[in-house]
C-alpha atoms as a PDB file:
ATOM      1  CA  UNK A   1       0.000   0.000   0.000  1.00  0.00           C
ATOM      2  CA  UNK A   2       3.032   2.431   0.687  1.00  0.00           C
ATOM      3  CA  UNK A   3       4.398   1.469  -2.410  1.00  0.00           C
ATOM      4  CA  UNK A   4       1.192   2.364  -4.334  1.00  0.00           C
ATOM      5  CA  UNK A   5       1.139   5.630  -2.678  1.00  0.00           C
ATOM      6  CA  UNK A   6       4.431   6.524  -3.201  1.00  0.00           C
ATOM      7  CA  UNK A   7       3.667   5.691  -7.002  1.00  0.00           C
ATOM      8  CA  UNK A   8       0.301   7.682  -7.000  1.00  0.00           C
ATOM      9  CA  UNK A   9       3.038  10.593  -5.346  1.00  0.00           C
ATOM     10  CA  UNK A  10       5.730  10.429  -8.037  1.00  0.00           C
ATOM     11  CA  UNK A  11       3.345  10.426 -11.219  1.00  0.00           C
ATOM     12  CA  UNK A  12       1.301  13.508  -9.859  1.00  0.00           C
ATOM     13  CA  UNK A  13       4.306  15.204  -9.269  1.00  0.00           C
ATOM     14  CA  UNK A  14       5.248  14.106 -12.987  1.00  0.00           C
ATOM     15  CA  UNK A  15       2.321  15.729 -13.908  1.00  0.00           C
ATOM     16  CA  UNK A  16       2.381  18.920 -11.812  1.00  0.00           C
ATOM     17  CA  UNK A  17       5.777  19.741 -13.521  1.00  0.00           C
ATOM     18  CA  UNK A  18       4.738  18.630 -16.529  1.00  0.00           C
ATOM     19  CA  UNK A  19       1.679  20.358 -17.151  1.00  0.00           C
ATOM     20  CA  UNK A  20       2.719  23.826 -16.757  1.00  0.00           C
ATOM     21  CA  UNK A  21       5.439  23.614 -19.693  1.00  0.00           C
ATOM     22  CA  UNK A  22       3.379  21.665 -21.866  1.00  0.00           C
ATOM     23  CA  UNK A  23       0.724  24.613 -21.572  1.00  0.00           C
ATOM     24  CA  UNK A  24       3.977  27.437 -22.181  1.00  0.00           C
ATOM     25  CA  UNK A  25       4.787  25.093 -25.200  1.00  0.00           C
ATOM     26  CA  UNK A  26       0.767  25.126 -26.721  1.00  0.00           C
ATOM     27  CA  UNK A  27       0.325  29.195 -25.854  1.00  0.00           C
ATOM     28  CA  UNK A  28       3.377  30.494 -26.883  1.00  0.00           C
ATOM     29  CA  UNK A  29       3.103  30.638 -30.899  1.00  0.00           C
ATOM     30  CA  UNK A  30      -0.747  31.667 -30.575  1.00  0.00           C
ATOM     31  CA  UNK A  31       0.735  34.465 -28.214  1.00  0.00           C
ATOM     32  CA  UNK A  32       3.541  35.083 -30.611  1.00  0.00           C
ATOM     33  CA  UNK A  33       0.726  35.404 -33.565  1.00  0.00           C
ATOM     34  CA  UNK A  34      -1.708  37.721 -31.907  1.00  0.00           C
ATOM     35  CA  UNK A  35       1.347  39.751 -30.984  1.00  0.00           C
ATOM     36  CA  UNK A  36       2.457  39.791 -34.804  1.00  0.00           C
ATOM     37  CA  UNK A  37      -1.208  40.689 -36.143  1.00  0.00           C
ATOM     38  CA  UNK A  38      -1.344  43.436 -32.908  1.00  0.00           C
ATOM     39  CA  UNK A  39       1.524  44.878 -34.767  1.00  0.00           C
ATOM     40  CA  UNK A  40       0.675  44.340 -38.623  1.00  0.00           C
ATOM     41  CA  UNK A  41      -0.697  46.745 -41.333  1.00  0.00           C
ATOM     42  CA  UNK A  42      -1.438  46.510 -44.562  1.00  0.00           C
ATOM     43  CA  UNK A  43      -0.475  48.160 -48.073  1.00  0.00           C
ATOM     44  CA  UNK A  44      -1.660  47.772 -51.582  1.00  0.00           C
ATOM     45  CA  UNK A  45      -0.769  49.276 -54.611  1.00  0.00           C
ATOM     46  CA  UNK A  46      -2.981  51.047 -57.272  1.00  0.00           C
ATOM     47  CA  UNK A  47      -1.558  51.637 -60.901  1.00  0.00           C
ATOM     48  CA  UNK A  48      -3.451  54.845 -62.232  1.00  0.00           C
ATOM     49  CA  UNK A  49      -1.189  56.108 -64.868  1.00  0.00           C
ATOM     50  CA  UNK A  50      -1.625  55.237 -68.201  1.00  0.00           C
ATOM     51  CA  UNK A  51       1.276  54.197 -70.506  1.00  0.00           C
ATOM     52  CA  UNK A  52       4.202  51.557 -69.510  1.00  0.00           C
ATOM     53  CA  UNK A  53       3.667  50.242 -65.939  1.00  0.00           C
ATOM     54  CA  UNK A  54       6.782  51.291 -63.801  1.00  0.00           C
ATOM     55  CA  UNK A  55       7.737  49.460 -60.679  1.00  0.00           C
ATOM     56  CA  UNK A  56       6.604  50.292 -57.608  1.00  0.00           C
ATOM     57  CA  UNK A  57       8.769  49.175 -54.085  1.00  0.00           C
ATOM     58  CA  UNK A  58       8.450  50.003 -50.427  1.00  0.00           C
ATOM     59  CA  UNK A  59      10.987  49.216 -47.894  1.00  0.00           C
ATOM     60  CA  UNK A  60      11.642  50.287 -44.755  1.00  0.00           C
ATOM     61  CA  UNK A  61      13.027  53.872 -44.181  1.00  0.00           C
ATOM     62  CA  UNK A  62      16.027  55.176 -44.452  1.00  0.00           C
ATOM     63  CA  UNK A  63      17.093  51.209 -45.309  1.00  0.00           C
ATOM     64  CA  UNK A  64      16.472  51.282 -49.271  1.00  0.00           C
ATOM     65  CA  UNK A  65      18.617  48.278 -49.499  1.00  0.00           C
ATOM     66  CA  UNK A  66      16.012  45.821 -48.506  1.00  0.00           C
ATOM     67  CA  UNK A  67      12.851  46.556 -50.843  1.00  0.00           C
ATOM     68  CA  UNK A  68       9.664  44.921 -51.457  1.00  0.00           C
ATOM     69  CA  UNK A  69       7.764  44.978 -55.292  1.00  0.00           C
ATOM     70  CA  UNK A  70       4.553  46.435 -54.207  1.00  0.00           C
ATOM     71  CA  UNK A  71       3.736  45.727 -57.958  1.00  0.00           C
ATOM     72  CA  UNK A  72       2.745  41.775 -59.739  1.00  0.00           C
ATOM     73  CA  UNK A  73       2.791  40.212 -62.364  1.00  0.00           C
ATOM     74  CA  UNK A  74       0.754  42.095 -64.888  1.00  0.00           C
ATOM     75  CA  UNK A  75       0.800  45.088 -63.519  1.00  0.00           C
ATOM     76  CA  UNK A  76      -0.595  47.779 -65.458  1.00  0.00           C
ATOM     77  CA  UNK A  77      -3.086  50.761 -65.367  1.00  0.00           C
ATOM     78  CA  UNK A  78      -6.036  50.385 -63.642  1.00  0.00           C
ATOM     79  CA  UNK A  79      -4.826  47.471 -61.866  1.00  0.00           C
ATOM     80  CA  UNK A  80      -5.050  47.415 -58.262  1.00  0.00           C
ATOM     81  CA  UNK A  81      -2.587  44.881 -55.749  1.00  0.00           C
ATOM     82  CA  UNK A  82      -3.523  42.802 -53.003  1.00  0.00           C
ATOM     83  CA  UNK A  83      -3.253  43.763 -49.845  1.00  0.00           C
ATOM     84  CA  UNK A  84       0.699  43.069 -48.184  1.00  0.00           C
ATOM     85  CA  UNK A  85       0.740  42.504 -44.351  1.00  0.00           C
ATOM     86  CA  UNK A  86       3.380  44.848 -42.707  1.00  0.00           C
ATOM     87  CA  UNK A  87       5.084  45.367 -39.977  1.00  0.00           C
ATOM     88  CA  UNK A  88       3.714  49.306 -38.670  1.00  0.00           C
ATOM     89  CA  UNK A  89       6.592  51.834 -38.723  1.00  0.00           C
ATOM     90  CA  UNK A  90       7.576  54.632 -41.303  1.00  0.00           C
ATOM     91  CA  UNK A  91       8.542  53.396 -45.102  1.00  0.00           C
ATOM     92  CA  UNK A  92       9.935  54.874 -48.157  1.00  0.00           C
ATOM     93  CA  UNK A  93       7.826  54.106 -51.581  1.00  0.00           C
ATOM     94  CA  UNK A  94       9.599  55.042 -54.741  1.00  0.00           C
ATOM     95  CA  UNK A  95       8.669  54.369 -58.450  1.00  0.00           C
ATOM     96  CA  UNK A  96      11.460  53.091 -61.076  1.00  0.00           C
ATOM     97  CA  UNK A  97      11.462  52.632 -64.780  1.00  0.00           C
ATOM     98  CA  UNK A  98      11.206  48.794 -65.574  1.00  0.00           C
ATOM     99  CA  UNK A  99      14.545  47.067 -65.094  1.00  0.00           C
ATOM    100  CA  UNK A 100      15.939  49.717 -63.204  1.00  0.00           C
ATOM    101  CA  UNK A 101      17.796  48.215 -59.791  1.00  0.00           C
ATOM    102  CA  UNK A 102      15.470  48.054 -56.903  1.00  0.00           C
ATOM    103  CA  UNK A 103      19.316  50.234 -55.727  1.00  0.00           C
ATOM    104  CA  UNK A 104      18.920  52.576 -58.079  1.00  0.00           C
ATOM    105  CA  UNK A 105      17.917  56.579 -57.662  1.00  0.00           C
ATOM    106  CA  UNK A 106      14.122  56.600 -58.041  1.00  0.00           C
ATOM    107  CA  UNK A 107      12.282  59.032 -60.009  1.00  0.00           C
ATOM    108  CA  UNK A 108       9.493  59.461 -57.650  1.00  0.00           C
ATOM    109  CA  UNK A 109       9.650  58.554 -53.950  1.00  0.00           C
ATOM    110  CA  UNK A 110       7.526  59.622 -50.690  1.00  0.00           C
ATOM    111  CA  UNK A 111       7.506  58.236 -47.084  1.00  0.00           C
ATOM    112  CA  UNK A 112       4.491  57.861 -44.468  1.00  0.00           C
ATOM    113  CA  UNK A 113       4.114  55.937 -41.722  1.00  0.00           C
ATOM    114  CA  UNK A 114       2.393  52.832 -41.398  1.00  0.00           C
ATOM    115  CA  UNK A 115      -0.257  52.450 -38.188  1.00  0.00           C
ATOM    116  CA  UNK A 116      -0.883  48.819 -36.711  1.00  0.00           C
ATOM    117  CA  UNK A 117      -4.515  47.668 -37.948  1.00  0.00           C
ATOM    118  CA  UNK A 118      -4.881  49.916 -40.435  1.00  0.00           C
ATOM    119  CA  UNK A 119      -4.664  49.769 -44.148  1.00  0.00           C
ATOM    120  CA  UNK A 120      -3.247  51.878 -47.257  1.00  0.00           C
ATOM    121  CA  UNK A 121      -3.409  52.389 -50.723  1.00  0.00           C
ATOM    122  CA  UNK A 122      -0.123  53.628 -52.584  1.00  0.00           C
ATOM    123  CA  UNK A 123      -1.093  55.349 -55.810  1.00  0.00           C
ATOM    124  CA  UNK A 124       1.085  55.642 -59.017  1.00  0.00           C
ATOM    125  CA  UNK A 125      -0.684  58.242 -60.584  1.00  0.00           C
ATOM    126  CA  UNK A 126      -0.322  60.541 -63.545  1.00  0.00           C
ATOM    127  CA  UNK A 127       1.026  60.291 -67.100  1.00  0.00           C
ATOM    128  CA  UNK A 128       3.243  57.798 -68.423  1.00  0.00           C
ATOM    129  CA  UNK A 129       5.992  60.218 -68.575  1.00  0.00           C
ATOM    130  CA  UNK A 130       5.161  61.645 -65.437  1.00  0.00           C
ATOM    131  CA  UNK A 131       3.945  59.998 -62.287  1.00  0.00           C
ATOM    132  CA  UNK A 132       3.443  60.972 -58.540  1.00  0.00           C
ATOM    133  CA  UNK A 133       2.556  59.361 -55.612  1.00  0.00           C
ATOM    134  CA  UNK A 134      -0.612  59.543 -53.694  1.00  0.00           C
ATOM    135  CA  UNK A 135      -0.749  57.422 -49.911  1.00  0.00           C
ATOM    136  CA  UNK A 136      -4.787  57.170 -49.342  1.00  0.00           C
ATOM    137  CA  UNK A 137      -5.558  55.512 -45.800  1.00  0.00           C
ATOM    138  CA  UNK A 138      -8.433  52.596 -46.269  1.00  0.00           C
ATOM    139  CA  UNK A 139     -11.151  51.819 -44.401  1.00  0.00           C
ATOM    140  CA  UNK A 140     -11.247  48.033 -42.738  1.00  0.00           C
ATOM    141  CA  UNK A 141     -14.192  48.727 -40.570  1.00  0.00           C
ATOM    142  CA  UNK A 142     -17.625  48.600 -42.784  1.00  0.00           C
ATOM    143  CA  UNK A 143     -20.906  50.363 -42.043  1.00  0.00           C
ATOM    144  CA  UNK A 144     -23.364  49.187 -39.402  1.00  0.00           C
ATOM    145  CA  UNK A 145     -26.246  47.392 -40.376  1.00  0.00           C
ATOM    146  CA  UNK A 146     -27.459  47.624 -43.968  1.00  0.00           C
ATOM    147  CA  UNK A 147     -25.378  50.047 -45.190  1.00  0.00           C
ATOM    148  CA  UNK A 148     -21.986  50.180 -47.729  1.00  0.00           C
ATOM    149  CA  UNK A 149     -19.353  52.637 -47.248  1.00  0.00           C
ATOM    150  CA  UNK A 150     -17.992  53.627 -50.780  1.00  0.00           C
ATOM    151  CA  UNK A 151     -15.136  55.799 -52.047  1.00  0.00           C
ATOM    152  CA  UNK A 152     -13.949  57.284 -55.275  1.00  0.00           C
ATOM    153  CA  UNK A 153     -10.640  58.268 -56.662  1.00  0.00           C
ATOM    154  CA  UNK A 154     -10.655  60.585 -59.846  1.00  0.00           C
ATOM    155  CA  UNK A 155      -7.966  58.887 -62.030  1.00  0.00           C
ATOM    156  CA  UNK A 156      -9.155  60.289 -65.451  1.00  0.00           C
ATOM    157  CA  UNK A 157      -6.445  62.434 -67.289  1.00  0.00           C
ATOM    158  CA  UNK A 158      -9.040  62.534 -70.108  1.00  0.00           C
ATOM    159  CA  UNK A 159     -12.006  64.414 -67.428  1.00  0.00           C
ATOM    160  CA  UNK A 160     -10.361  67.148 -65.080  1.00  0.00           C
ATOM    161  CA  UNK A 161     -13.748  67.092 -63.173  1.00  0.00           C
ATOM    162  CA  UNK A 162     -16.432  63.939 -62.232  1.00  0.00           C
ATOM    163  CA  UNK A 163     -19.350  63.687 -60.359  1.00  0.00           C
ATOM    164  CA  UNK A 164     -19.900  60.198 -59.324  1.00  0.00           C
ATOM    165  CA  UNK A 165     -23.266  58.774 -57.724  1.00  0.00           C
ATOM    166  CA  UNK A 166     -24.233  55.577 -56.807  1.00  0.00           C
ATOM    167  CA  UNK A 167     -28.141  55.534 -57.284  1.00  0.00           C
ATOM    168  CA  UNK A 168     -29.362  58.409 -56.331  1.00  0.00           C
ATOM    169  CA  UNK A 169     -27.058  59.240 -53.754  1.00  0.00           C
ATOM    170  CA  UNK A 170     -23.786  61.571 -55.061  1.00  0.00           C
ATOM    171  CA  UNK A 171     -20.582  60.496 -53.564  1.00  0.00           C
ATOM    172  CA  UNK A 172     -17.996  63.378 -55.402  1.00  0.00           C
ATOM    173  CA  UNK A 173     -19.255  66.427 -57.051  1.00  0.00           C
ATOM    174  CA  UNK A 174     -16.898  67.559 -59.458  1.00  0.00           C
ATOM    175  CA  UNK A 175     -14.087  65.483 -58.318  1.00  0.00           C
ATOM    176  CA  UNK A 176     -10.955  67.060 -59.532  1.00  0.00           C
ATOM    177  CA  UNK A 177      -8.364  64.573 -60.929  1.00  0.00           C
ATOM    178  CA  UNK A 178      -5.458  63.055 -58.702  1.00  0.00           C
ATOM    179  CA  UNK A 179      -7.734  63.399 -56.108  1.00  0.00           C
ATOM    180  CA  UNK A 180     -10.192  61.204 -53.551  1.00  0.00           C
ATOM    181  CA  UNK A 181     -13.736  61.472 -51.856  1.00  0.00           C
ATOM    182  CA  UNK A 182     -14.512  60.361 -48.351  1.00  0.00           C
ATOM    183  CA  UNK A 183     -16.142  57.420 -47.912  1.00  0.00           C
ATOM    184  CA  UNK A 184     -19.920  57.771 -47.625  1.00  0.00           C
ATOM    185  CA  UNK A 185     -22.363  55.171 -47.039  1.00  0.00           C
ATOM    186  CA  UNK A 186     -24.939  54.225 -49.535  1.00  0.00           C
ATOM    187  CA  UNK A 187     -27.913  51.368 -48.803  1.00  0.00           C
ATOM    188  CA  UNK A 188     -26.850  47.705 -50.062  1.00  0.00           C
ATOM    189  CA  UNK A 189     -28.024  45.331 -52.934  1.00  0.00           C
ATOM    190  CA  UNK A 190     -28.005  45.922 -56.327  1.00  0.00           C
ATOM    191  CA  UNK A 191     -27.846  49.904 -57.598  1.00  0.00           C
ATOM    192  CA  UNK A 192     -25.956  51.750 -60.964  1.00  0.00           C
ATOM    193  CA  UNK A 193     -22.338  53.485 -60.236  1.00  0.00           C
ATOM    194  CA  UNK A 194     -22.520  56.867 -62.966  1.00  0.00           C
ATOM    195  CA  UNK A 195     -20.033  58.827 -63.755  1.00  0.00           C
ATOM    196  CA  UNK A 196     -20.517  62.505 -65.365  1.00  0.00           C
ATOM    197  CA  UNK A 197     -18.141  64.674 -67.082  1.00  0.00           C
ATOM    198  CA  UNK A 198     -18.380  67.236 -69.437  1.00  0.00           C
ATOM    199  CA  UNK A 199     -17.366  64.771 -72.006  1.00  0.00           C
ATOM    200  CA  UNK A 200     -20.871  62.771 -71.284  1.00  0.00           C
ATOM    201  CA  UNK A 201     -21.508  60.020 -69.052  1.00  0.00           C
ATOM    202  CA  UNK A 202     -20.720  56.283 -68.241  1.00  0.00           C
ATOM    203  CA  UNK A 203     -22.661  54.483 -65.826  1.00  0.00           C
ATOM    204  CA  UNK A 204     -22.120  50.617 -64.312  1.00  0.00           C
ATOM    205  CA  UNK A 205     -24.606  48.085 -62.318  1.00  0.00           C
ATOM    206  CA  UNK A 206     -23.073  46.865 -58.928  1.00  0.00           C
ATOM    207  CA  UNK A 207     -24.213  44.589 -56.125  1.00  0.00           C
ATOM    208  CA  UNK A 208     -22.933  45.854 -52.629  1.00  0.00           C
ATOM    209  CA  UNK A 209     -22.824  43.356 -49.898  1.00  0.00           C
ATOM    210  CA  UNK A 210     -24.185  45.402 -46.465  1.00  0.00           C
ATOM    211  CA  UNK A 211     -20.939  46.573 -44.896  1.00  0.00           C
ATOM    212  CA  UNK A 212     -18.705  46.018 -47.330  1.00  0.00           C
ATOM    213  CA  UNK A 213     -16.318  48.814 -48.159  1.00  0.00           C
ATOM    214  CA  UNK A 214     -15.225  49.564 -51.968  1.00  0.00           C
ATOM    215  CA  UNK A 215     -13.209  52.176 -53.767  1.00  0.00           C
ATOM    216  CA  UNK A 216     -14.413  53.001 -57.398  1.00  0.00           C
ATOM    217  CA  UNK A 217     -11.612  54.438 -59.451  1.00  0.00           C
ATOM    218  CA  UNK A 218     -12.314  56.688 -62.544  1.00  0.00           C
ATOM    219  CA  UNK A 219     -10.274  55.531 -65.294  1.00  0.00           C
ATOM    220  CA  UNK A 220      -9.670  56.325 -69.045  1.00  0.00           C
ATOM    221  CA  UNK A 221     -11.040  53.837 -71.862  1.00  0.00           C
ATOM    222  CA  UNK A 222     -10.998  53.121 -75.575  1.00  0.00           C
ATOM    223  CA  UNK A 223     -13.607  55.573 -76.039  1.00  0.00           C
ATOM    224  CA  UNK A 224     -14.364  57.685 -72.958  1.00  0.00           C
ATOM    225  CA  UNK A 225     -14.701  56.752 -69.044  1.00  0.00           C
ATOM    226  CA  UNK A 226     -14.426  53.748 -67.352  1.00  0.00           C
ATOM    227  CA  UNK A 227     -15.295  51.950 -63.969  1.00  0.00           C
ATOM    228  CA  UNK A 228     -13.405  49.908 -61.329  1.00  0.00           C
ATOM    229  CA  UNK A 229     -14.948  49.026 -58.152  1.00  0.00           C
ATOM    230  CA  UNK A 230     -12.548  47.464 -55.532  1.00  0.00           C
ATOM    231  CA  UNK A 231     -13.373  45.638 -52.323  1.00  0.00           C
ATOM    232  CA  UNK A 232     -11.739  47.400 -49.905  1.00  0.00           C
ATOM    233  CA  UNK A 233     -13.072  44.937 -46.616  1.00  0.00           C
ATOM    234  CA  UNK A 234     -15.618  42.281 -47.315  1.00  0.00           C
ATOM    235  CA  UNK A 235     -17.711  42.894 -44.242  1.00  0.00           C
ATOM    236  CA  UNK A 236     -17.669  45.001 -40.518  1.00  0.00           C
ATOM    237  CA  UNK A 237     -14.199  44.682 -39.131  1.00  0.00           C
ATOM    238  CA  UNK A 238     -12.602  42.549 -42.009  1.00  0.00           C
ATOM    239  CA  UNK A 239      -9.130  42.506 -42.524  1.00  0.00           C
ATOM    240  CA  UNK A 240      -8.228  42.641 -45.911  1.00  0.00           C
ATOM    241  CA  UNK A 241      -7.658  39.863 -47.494  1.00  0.00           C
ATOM    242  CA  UNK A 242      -4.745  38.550 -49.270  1.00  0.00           C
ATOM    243  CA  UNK A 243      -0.557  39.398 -49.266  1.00  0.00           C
ATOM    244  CA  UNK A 244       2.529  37.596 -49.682  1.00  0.00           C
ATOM    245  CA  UNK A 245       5.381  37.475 -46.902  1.00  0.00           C
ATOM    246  CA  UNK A 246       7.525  39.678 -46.892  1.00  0.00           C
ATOM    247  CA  UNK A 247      10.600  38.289 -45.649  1.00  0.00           C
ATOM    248  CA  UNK A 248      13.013  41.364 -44.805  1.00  0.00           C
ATOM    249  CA  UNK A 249      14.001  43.771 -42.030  1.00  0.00           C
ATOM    250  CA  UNK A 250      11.189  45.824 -40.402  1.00  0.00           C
ATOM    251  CA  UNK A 251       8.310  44.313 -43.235  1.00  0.00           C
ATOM    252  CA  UNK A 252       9.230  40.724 -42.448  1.00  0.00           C
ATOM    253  CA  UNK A 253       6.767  38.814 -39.872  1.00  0.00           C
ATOM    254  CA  UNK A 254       7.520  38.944 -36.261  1.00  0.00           C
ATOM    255  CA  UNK A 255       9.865  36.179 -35.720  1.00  0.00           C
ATOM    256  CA  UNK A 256       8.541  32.883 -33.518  1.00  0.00           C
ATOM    257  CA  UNK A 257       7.801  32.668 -29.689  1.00  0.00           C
ATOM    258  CA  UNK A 258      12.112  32.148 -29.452  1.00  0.00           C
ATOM    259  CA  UNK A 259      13.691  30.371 -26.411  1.00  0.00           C
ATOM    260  CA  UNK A 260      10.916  30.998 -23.499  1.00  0.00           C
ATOM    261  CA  UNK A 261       9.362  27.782 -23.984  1.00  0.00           C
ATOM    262  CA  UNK A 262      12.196  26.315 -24.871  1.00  0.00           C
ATOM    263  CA  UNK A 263      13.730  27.570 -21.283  1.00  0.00           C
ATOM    264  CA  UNK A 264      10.637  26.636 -19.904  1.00  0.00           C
ATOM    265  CA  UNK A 265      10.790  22.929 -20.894  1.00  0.00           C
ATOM    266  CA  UNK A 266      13.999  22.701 -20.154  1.00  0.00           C
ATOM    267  CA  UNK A 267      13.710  23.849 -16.655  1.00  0.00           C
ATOM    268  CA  UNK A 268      10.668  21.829 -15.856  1.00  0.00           C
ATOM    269  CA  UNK A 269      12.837  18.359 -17.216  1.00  0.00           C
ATOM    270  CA  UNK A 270      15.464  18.566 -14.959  1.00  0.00           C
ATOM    271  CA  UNK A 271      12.388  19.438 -12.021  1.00  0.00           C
ATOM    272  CA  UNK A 272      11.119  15.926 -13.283  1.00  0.00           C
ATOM    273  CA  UNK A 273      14.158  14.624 -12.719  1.00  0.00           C
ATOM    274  CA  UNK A 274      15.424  16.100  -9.648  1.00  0.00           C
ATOM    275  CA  UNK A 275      11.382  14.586  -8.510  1.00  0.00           C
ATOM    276  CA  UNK A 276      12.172  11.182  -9.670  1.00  0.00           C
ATOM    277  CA  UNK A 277      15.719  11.190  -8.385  1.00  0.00           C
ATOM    278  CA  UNK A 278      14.557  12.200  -4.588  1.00  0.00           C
ATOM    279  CA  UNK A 279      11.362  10.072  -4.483  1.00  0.00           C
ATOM    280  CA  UNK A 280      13.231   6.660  -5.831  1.00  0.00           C
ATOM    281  CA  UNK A 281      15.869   7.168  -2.515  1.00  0.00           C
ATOM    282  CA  UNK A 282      13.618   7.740  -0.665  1.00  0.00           C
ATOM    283  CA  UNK A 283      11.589   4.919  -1.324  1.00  0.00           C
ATOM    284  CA  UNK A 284      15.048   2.662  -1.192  1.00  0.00           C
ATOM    285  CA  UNK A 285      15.412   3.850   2.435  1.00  0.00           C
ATOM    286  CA  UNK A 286      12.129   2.253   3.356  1.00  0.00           C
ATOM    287  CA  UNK A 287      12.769  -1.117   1.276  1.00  0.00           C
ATOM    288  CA  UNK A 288      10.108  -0.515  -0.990  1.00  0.00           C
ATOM    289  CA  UNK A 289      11.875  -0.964  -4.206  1.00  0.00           C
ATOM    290  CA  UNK A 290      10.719  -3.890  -5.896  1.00  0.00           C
ATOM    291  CA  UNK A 291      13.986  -5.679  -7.571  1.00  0.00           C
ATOM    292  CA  UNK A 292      13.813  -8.648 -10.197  1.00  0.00           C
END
C-alpha cells in the first residue's frame, strides 16, 4: 500500500511539472501570432497612370537596401494589388522605370508611416511620362447594419472634373483629378455606379454586400470613361484579405515565440528529474523498491 502511494506521489508530481510547460509550449506561438497581427498593417498598390507600368517598391526607411515589389505580375493601369501585411513603422515608396535596380535613384519617392490595424493604398498616378505618388488611408471597418461605405478616386487624365453617384445618392461632385472622396455610405443590394463629365456620361450596375467597403476608381477607356470598383473589406471589421510574406528587415513577420518555452521545458525536465531522483531514494530507504 506504501508502495502504491508513493507511485500515485511520483506520477502527480510528474504531472504537476509537466503540465505547466506543456501549456507554455501550446500558448506560446498563438501568443507570438496575436502579438504579430497586434503589430501588422497593410499596403496595396494602385496603378493609375496610363502608358508603360513602372515598378513600384516600399521598404523600410532610411534602409532602401532591402525593398519589397509592391507591384505583380501584370501590372498595369487600372490594376489594383492585393493587400501586403506589414510590420507598422515609417517606409519609403519610390517608383522606377522597368529594369531599373530596386538600388537605383528613383524618379518618384515619398515616405508615411504605417499604423498597426490599419490599411493603405499607394497610388502611381499621372502620365506615363510623369507619375506621382498619392498614400490614401483605407477603411477596414464597414458600415453598421445595412449600409456600404464607398469611395472614389478621380484617375481620369481625359475628365479634369467627375461627379460620381451611386443611385441616387452623389458620392464626389466635381471630383478634380489626382484626387479622392470620403467614404460615404450608400444602402446595399443591387444599384448603378454613374459617372458625369463634361465629355458625357458612363454608368455601371453593382451589387454591394451590407458593410462592405469599396473604392471606385475613374479611369480612361478606348472611347471615354471607365469603372473599377474594388473591395476594400468584405464585411464590418474585415481585414483585408490577401498578401505575400515579406521576408526582410522591419516588413518581415515577427519572428517565432524564441527560447521561453524552450527555457521553460527545459527547466521543468530537470524538475522531473530532480522529482524522480529524490522520491526513488527515498523509497530505497524504506525497502520498498521492488527488484527482479
Amino acid at each position: 500500500m506504501r508502495l502504491g502511494r508513493r507511485l500515485v506521489l511520483l506520477t502527480a508530481i510528474t504531472l504537476a511539472l509537466g503540465g505547466p510547460v506543456a501549456a507554455i509550449a501550446a500558448t506560446a506561438p498563438a501568443a507570438s501570432a496575436a502579438a504579430a497581427a497586434s503589430n501588422q498593417g497593410w499596403v496595396r498598390c494602385a496603378d493609375l497612370a496610363p502608358g508603360t507600368p513602372q515598378n513600384v517598391f516600399l521598404y523600410p526607411f532610411g534602409n532602401p537596401s532591402n525593398p519589397v515589389e509592391l507591384t505583380e505580375d501584370g501590372y498595369g493601369y487600372g490594376s489594383v494589388s492585393d493587400y501586403m501585411p506589414v510590420s507598422s513603422g515609417q517606409y519609403t515608396v519610390a517608383i522606377r522605370p522597368n529594369g531599373a535596380a530596386a538600388s537605383s535613384t528613383p524618379s518618384v519617392s515619398t515616405s508615411f508611416m504605417i499604423s498597426a490595424g490599419t490599411s493603405y493604398t499607394v497610388a502611381s498616378i499621372g502620365s506615363g511620362t510623369s507619375r506621382k505618388l498619392e498614400v490614401l488611408q483605407d477603411q477596414v471597418a464597414g458600415a453598421a447594419g445595412s449600409k456600404v461605405l464607398v469611395r472614389v478616386f478621380q484617375a481620369s487624365l481625359k475628365q479634369s472634373h467627375v461627379t460620381v453617384s451611386v443611385g441616387s445618392d452623389v458620392i464626389a461632385s466635381q471630383l478634380p483629378f489626382g484626387t479622392a472622396s470620403g467614404y460615404q455610405d450608400v444602402p446595399a443590394g443591387k444599384s448603378t455606379v454613374t459617372f458625369s463629365a463634361a465629355g458625357g456620361h458612363v454608368s455601371m450596375p453593382v451589387t454591394l454586400a451590407a458593410g462592405s467597403v469599396h473604392s471606385i476608381f475613374v479611369l480612361d477607356g478606348s472611347s471615354g470613361l471607365r469603372i473599377d470598383n474594388v473591395t476594400d473589406a468584405a464585411g464590418s471589421a474585415a481585414a483585408p484579405d490577401g498578401g505575400a510574406a515579406t521576408g526582410f528587415g522591419g516588413m518581415a513577420p515577427d519572428p517565432g515565440p524564441g527560447l521561453a518555452p524552450w527555457v521553460g521545458m527545459l527547466a521543468g525536465g530537470a524538475l522531473l528529474v530532480t522529482a524522480g531522483v529524490f522520491a526513488l531514494r527515498r523509497l530505497r530507504r524504506t525497502g520498498l523498491v521492488v527488484r527482479d
